[in-house]
C-alpha atoms as a PDB file:
ATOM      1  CA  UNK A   1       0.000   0.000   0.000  1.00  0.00           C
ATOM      2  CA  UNK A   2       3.115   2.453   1.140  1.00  0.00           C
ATOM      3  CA  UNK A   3       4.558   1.955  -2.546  1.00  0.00           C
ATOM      4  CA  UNK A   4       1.235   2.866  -4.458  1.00  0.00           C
ATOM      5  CA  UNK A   5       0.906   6.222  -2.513  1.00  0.00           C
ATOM      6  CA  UNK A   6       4.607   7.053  -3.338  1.00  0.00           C
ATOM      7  CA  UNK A   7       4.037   6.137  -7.134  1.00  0.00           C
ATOM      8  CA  UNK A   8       0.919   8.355  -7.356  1.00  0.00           C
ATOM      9  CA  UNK A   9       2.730  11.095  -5.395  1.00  0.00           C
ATOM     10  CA  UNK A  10       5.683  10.459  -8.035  1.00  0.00           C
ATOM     11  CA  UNK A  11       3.169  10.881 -11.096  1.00  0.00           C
ATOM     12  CA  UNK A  12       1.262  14.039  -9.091  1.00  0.00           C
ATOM     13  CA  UNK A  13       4.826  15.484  -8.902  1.00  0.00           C
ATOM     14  CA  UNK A  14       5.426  15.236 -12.405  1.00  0.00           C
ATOM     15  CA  UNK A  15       1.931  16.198 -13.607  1.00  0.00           C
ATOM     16  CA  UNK A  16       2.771  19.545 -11.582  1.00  0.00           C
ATOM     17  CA  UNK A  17       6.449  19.863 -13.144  1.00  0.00           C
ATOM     18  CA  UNK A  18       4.637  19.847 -16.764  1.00  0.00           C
ATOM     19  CA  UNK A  19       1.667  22.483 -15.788  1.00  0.00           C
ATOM     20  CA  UNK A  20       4.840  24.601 -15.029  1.00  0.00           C
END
């Protein structure tokens, strides 16, 4: 469960670097 949250966090932190 730990790893899922840190891949979605991973993809949420690159969604955000390409809106920028």
């Amino acid at each position: 469960q730990e790893q899922i949250t840190t891949e979605i966090s991973e993809i949420v932190g690159g969604a955000e670097a390409l809106s920028d």
